[in-house]
ModelCIF file with pLDDT and N, C-alpha, C, O atoms, coordinates in Angstrom:
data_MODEL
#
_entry.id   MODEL 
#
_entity.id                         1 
_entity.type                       polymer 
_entity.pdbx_number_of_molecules   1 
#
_entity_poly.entity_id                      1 
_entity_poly.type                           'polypeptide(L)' 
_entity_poly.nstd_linkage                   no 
_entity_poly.nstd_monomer                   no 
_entity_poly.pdbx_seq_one_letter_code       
;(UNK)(UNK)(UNK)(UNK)(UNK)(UNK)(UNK)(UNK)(UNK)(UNK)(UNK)(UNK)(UNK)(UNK)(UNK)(UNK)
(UNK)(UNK)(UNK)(UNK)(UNK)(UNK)(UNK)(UNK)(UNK)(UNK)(UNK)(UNK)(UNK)(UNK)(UNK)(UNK)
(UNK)(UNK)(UNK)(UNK)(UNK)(UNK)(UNK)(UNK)(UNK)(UNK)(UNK)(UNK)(UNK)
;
_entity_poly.pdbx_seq_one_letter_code_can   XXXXXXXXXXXXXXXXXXXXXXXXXXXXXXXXXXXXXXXXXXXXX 
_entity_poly.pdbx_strand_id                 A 
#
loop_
_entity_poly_seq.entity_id 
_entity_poly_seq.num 
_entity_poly_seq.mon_id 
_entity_poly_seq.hetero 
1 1  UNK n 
1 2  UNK n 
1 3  UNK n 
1 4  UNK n 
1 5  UNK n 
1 6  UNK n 
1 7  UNK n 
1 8  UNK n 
1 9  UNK n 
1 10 UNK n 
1 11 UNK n 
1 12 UNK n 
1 13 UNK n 
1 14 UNK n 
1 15 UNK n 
1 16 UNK n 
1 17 UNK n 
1 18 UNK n 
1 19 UNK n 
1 20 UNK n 
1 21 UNK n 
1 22 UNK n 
1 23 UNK n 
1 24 UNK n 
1 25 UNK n 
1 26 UNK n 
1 27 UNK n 
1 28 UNK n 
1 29 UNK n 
1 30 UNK n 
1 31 UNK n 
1 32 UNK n 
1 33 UNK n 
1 34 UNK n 
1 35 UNK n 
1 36 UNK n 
1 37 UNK n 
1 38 UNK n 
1 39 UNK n 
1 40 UNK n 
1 41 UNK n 
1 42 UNK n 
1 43 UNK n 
1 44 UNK n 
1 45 UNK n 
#
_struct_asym.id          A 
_struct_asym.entity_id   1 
#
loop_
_ma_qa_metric.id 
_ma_qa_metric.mode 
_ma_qa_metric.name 
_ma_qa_metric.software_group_id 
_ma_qa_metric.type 
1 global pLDDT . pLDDT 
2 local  pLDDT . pLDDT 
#
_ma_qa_metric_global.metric_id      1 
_ma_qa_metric_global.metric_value   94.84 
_ma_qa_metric_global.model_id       1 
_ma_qa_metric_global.ordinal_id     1 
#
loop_
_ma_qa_metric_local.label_asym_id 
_ma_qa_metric_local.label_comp_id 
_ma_qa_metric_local.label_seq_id 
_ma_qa_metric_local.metric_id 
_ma_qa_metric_local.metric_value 
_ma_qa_metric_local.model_id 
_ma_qa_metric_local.ordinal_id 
A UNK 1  2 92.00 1 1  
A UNK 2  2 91.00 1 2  
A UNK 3  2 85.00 1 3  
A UNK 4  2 87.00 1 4  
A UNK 5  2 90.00 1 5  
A UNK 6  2 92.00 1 6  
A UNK 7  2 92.00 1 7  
A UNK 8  2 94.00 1 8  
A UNK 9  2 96.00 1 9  
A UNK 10 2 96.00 1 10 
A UNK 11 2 97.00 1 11 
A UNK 12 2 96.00 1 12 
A UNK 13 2 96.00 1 13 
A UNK 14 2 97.00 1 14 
A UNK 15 2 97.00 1 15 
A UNK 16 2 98.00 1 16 
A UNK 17 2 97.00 1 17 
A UNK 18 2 97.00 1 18 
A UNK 19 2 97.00 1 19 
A UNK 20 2 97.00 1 20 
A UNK 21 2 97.00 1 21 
A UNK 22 2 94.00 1 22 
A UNK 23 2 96.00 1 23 
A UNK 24 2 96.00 1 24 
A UNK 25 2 95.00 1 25 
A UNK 26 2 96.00 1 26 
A UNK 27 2 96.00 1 27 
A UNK 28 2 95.00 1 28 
A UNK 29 2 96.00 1 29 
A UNK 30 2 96.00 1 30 
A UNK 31 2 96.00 1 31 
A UNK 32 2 96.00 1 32 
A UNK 33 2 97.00 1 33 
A UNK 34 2 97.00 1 34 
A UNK 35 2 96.00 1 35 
A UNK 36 2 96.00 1 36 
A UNK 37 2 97.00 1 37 
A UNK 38 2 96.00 1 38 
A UNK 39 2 95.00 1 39 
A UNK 40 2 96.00 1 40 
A UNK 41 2 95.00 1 41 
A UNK 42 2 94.00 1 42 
A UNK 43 2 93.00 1 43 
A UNK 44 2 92.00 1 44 
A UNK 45 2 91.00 1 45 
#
loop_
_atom_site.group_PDB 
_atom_site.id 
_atom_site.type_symbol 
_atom_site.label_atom_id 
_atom_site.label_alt_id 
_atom_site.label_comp_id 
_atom_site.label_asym_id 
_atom_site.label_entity_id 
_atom_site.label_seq_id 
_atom_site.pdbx_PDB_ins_code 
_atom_site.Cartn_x 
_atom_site.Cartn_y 
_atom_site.Cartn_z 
_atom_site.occupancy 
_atom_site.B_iso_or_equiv 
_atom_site.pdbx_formal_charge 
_atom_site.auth_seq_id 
_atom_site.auth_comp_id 
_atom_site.auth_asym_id 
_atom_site.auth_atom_id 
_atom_site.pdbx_PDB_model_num 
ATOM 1   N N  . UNK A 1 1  ? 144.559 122.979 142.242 1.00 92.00 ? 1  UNK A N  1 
ATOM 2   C CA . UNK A 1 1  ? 144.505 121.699 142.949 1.00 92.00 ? 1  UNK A CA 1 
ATOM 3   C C  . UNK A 1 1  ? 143.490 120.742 142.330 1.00 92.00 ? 1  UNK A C  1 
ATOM 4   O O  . UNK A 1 1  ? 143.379 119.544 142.590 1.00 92.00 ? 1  UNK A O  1 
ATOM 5   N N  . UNK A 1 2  ? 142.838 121.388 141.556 1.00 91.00 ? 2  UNK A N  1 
ATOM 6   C CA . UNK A 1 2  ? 141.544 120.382 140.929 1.00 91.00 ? 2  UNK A CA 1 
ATOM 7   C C  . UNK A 1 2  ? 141.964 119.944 139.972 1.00 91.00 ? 2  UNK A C  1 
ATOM 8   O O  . UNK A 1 2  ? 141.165 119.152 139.473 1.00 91.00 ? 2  UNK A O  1 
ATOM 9   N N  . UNK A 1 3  ? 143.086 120.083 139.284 1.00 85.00 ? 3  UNK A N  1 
ATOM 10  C CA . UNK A 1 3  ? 143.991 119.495 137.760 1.00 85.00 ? 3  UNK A CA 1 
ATOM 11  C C  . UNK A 1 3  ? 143.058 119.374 136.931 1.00 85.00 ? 3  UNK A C  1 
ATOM 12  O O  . UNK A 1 3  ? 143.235 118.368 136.245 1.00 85.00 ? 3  UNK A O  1 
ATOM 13  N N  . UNK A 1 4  ? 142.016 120.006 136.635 1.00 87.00 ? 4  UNK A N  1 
ATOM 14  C CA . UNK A 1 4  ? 141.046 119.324 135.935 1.00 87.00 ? 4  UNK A CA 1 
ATOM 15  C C  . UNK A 1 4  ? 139.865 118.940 136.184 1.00 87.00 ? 4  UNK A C  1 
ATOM 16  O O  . UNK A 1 4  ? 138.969 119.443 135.506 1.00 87.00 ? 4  UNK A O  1 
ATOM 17  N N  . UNK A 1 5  ? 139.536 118.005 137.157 1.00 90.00 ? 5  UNK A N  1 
ATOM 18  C CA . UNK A 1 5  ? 138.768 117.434 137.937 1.00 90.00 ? 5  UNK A CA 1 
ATOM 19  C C  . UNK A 1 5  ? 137.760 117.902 138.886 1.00 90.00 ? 5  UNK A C  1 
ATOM 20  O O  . UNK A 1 5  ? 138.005 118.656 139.828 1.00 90.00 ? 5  UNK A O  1 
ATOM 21  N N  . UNK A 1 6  ? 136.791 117.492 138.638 1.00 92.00 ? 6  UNK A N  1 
ATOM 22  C CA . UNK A 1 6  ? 135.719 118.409 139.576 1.00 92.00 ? 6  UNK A CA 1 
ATOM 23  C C  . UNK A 1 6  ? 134.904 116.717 140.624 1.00 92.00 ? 6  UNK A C  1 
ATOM 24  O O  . UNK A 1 6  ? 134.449 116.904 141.753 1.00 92.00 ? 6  UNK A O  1 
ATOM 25  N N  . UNK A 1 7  ? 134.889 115.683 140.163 1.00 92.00 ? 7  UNK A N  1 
ATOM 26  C CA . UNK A 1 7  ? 133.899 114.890 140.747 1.00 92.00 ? 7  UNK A CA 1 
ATOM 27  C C  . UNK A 1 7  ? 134.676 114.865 142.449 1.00 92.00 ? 7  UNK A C  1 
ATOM 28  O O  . UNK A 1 7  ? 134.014 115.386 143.347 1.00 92.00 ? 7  UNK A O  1 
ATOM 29  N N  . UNK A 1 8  ? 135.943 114.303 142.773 1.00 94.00 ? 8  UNK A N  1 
ATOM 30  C CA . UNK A 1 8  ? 136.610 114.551 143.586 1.00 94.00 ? 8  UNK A CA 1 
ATOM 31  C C  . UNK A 1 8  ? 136.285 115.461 144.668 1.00 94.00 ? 8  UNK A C  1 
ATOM 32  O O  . UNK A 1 8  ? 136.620 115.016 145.765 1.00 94.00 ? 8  UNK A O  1 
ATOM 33  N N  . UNK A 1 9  ? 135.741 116.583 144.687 1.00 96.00 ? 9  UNK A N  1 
ATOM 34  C CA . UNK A 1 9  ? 135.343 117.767 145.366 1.00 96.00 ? 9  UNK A CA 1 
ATOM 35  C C  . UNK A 1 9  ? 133.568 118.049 145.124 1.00 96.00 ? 9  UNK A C  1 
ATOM 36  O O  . UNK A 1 9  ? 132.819 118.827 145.715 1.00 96.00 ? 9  UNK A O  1 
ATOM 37  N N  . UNK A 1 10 ? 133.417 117.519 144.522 1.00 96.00 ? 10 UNK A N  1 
ATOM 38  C CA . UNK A 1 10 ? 131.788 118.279 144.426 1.00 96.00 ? 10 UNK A CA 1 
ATOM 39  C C  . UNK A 1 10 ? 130.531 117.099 144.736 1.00 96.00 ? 10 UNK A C  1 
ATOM 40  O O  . UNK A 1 10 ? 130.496 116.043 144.106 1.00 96.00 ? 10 UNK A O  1 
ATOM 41  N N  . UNK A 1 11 ? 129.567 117.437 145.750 1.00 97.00 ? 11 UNK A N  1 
ATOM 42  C CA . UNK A 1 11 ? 129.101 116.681 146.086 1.00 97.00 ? 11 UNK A CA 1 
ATOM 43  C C  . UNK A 1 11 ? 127.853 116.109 145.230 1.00 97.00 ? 11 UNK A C  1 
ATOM 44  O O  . UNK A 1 11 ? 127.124 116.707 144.439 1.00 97.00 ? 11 UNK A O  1 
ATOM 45  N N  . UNK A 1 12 ? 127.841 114.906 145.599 1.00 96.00 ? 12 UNK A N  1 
ATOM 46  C CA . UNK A 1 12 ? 127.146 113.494 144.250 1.00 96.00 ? 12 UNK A CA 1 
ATOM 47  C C  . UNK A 1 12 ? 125.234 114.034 144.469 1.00 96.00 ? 12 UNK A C  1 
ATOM 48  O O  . UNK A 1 12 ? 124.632 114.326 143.436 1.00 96.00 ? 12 UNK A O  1 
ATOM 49  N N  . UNK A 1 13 ? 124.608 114.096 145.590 1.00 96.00 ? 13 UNK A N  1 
ATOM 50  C CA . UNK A 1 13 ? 123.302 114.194 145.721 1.00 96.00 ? 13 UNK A CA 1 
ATOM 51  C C  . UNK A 1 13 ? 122.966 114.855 146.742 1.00 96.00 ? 13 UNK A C  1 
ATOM 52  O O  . UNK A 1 13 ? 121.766 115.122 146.680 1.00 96.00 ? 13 UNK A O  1 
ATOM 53  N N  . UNK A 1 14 ? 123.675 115.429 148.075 1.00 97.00 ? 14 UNK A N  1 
ATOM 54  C CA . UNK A 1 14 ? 123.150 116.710 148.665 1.00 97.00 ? 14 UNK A CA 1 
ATOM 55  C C  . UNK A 1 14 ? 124.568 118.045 148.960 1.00 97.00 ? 14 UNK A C  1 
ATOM 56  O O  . UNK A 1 14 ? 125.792 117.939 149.036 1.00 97.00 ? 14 UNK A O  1 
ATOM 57  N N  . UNK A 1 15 ? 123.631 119.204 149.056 1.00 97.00 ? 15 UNK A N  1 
ATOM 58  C CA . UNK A 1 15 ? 124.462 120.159 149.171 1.00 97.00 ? 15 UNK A CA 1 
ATOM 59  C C  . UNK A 1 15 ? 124.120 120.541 150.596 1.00 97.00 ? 15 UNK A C  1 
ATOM 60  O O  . UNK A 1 15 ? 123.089 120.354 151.242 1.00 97.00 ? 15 UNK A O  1 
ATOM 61  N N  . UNK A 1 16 ? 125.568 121.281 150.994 1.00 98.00 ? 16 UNK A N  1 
ATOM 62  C CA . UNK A 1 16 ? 125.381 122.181 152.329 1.00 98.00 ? 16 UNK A CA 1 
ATOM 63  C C  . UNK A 1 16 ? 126.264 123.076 151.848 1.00 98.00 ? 16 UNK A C  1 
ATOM 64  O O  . UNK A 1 16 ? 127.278 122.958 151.159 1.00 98.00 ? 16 UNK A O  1 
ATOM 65  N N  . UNK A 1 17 ? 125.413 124.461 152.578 1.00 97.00 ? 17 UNK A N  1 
ATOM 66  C CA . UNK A 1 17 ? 126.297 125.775 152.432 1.00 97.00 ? 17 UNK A CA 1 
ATOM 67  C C  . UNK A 1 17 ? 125.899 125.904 151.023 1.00 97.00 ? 17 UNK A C  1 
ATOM 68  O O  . UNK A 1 17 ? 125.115 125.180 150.409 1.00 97.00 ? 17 UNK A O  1 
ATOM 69  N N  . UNK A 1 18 ? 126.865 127.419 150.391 1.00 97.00 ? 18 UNK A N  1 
ATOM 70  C CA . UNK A 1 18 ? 126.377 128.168 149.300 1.00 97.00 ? 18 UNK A CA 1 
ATOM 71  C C  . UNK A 1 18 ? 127.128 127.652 147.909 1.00 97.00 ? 18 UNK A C  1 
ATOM 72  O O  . UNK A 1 18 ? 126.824 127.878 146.738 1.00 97.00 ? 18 UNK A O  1 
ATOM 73  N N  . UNK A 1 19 ? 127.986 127.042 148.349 1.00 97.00 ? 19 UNK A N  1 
ATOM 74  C CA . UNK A 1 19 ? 128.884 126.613 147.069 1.00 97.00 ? 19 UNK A CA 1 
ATOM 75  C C  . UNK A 1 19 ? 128.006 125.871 145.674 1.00 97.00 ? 19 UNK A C  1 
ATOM 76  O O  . UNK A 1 19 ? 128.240 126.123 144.492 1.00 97.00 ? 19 UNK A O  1 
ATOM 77  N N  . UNK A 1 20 ? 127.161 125.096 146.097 1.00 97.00 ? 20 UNK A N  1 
ATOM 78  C CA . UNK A 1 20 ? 126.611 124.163 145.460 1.00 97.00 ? 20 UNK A CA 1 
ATOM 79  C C  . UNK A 1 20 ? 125.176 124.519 145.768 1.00 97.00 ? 20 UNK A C  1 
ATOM 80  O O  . UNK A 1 20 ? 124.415 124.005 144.948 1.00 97.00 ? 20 UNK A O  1 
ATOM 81  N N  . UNK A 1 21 ? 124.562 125.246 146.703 1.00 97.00 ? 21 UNK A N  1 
ATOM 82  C CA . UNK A 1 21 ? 122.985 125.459 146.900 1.00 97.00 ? 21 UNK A CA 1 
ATOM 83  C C  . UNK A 1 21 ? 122.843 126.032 145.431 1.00 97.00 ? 21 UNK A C  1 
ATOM 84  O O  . UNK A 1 21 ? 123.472 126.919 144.853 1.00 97.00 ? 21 UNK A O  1 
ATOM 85  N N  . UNK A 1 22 ? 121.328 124.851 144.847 1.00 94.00 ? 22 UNK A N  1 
ATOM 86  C CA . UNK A 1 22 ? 120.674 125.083 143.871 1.00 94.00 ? 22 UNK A CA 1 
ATOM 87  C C  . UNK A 1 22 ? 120.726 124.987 142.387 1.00 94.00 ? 22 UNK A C  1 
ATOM 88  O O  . UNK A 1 22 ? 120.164 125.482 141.410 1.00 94.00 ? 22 UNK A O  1 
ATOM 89  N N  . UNK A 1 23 ? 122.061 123.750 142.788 1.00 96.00 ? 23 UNK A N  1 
ATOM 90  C CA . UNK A 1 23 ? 122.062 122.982 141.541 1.00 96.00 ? 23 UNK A CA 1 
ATOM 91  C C  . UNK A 1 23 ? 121.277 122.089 141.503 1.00 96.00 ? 23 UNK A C  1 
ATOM 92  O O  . UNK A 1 23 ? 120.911 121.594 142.569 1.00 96.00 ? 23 UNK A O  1 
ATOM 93  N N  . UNK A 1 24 ? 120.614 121.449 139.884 1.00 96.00 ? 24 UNK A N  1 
ATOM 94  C CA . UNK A 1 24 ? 119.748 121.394 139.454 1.00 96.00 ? 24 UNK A CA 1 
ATOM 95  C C  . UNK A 1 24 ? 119.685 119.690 139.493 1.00 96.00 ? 24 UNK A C  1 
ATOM 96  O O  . UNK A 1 24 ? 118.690 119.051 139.151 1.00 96.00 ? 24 UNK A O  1 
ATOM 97  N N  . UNK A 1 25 ? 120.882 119.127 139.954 1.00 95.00 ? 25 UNK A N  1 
ATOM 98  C CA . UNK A 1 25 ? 121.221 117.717 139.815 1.00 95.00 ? 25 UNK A CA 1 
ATOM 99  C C  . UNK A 1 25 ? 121.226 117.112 141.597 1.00 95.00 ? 25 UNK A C  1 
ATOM 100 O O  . UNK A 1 25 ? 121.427 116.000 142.086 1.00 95.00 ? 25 UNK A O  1 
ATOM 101 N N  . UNK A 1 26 ? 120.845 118.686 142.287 1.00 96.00 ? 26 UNK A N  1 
ATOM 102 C CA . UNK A 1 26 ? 121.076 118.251 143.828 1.00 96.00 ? 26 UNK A CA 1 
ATOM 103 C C  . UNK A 1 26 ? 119.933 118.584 144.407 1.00 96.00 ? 26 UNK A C  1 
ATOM 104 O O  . UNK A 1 26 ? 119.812 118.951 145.576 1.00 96.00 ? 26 UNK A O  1 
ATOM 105 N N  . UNK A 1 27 ? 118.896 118.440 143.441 1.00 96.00 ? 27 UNK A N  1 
ATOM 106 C CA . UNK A 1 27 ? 117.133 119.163 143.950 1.00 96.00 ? 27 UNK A CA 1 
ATOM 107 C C  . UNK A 1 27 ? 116.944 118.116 144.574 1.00 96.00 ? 27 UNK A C  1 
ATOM 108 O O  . UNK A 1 27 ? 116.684 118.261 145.768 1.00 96.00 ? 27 UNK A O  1 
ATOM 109 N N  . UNK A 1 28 ? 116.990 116.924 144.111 1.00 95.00 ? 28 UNK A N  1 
ATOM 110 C CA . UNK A 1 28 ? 116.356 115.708 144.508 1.00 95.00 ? 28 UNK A CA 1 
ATOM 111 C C  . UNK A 1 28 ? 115.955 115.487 146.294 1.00 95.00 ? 28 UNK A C  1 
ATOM 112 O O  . UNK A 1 28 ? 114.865 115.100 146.716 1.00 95.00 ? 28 UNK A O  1 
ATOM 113 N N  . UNK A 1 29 ? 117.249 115.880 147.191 1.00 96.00 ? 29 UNK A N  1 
ATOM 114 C CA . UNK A 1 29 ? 117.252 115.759 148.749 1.00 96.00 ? 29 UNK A CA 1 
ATOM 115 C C  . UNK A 1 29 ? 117.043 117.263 149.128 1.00 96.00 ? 29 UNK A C  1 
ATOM 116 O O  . UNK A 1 29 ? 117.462 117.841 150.131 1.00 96.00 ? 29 UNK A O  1 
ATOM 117 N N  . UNK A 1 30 ? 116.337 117.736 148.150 1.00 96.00 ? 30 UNK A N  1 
ATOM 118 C CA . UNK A 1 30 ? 115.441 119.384 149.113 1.00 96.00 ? 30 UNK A CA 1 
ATOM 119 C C  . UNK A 1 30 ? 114.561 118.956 150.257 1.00 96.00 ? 30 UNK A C  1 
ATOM 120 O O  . UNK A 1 30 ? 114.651 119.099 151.476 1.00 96.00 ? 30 UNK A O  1 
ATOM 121 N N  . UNK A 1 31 ? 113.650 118.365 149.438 1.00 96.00 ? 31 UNK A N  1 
ATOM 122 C CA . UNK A 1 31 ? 112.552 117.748 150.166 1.00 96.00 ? 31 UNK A CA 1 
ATOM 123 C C  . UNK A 1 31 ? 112.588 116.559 151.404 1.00 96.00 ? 31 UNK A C  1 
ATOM 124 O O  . UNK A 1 31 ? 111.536 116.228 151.949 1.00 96.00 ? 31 UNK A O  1 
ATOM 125 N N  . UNK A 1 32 ? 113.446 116.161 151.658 1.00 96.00 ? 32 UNK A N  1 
ATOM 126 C CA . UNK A 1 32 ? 113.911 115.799 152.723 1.00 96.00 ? 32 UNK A CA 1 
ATOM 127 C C  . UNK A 1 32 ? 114.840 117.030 153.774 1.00 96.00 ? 32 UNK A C  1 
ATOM 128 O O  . UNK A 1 32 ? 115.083 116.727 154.942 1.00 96.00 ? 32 UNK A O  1 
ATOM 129 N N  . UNK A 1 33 ? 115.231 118.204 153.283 1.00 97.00 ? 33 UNK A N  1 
ATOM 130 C CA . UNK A 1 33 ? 115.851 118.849 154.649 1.00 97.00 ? 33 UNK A CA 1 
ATOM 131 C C  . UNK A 1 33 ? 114.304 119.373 154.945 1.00 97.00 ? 33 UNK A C  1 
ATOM 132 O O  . UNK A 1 33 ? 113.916 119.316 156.112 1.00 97.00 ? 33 UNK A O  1 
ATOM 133 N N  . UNK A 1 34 ? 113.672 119.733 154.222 1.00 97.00 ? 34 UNK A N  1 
ATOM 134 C CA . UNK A 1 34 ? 112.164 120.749 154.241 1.00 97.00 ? 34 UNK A CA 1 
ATOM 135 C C  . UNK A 1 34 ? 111.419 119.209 155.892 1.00 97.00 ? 34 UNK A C  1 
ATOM 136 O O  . UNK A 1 34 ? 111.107 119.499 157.047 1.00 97.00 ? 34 UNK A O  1 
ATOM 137 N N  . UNK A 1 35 ? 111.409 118.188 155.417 1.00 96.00 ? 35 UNK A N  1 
ATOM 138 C CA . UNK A 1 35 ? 111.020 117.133 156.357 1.00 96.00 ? 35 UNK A CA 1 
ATOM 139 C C  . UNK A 1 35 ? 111.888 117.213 157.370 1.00 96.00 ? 35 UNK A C  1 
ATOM 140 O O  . UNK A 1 35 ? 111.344 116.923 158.435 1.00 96.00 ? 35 UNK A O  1 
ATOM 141 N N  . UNK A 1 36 ? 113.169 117.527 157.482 1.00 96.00 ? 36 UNK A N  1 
ATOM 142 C CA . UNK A 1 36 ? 114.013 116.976 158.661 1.00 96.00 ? 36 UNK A CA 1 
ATOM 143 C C  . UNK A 1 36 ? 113.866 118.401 159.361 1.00 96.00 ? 36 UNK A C  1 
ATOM 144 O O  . UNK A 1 36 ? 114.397 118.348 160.471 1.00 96.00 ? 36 UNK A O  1 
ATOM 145 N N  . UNK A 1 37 ? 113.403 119.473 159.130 1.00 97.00 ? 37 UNK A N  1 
ATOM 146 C CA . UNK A 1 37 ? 113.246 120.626 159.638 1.00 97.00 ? 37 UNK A CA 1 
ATOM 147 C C  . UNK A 1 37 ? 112.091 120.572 160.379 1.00 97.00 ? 37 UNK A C  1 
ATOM 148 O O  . UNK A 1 37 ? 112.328 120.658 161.584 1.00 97.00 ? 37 UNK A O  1 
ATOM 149 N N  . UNK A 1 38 ? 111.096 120.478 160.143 1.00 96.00 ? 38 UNK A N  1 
ATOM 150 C CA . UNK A 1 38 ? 109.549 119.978 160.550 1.00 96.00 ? 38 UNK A CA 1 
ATOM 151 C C  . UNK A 1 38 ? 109.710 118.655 161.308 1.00 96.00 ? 38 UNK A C  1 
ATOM 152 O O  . UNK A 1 38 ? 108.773 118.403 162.067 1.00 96.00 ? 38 UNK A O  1 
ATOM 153 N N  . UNK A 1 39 ? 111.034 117.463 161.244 1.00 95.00 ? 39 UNK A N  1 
ATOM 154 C CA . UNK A 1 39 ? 111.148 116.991 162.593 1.00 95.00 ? 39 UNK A CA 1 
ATOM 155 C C  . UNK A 1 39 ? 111.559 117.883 163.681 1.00 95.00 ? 39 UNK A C  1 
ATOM 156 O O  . UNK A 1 39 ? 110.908 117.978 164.722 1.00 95.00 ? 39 UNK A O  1 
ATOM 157 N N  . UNK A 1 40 ? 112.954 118.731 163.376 1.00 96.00 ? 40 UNK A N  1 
ATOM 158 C CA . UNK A 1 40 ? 113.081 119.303 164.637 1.00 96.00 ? 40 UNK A CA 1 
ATOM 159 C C  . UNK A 1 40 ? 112.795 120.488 165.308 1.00 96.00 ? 40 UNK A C  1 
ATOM 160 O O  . UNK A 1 40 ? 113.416 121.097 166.180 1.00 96.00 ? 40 UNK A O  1 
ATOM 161 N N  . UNK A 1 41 ? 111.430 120.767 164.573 1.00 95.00 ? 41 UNK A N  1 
ATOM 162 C CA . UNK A 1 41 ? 110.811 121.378 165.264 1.00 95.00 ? 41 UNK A CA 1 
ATOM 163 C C  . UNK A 1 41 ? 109.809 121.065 166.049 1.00 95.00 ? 41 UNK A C  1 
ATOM 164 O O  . UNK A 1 41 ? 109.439 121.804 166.962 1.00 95.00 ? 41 UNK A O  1 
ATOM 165 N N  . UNK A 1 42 ? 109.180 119.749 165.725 1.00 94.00 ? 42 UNK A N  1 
ATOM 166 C CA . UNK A 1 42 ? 108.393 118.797 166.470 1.00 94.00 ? 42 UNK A CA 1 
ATOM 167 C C  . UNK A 1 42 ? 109.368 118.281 167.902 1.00 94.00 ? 42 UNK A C  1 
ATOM 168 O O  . UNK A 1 42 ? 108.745 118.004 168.927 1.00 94.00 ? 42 UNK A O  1 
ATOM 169 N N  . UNK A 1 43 ? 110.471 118.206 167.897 1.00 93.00 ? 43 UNK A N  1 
ATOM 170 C CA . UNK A 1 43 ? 111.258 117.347 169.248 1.00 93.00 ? 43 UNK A CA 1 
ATOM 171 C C  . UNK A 1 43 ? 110.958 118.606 170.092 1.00 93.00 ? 43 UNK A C  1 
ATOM 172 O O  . UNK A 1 43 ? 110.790 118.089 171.197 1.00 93.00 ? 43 UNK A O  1 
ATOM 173 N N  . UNK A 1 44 ? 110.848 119.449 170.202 1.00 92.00 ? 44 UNK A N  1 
ATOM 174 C CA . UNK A 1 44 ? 110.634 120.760 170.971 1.00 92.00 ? 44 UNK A CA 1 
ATOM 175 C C  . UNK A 1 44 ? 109.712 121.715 170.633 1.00 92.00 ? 44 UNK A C  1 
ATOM 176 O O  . UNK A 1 44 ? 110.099 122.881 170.717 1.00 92.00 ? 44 UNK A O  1 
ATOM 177 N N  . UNK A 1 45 ? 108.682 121.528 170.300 1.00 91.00 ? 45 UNK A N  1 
ATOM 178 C CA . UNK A 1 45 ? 107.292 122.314 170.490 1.00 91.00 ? 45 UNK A CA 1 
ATOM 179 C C  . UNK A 1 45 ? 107.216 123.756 170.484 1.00 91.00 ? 45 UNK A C  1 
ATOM 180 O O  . UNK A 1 45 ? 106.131 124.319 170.632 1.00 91.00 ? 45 UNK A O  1 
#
């Protein structure tokens, strides 16, 4: 189904799930889940 083609299916700057965790072009928005985690753990104490 990918004829070739990978941009179509593969995500541009964040990953979810294992498919794509820890590519090297998708480091950039780590550091923002690491922050959005440490928000929600702050909304509930």
């Amino acid at each position: 189904l990918r004829l070739g083609e990978n941009d179509p299916y593969e995500p541009q700057i964040i990953s979810f799930g294992p498919y794509h965790h820890g590519k090297p072009r998708l480091q950039d928005m780590e550091k923002y889940k690491w922050r959005y985690l440490e928000a929600i753990l702050s909304r509930n104490e």
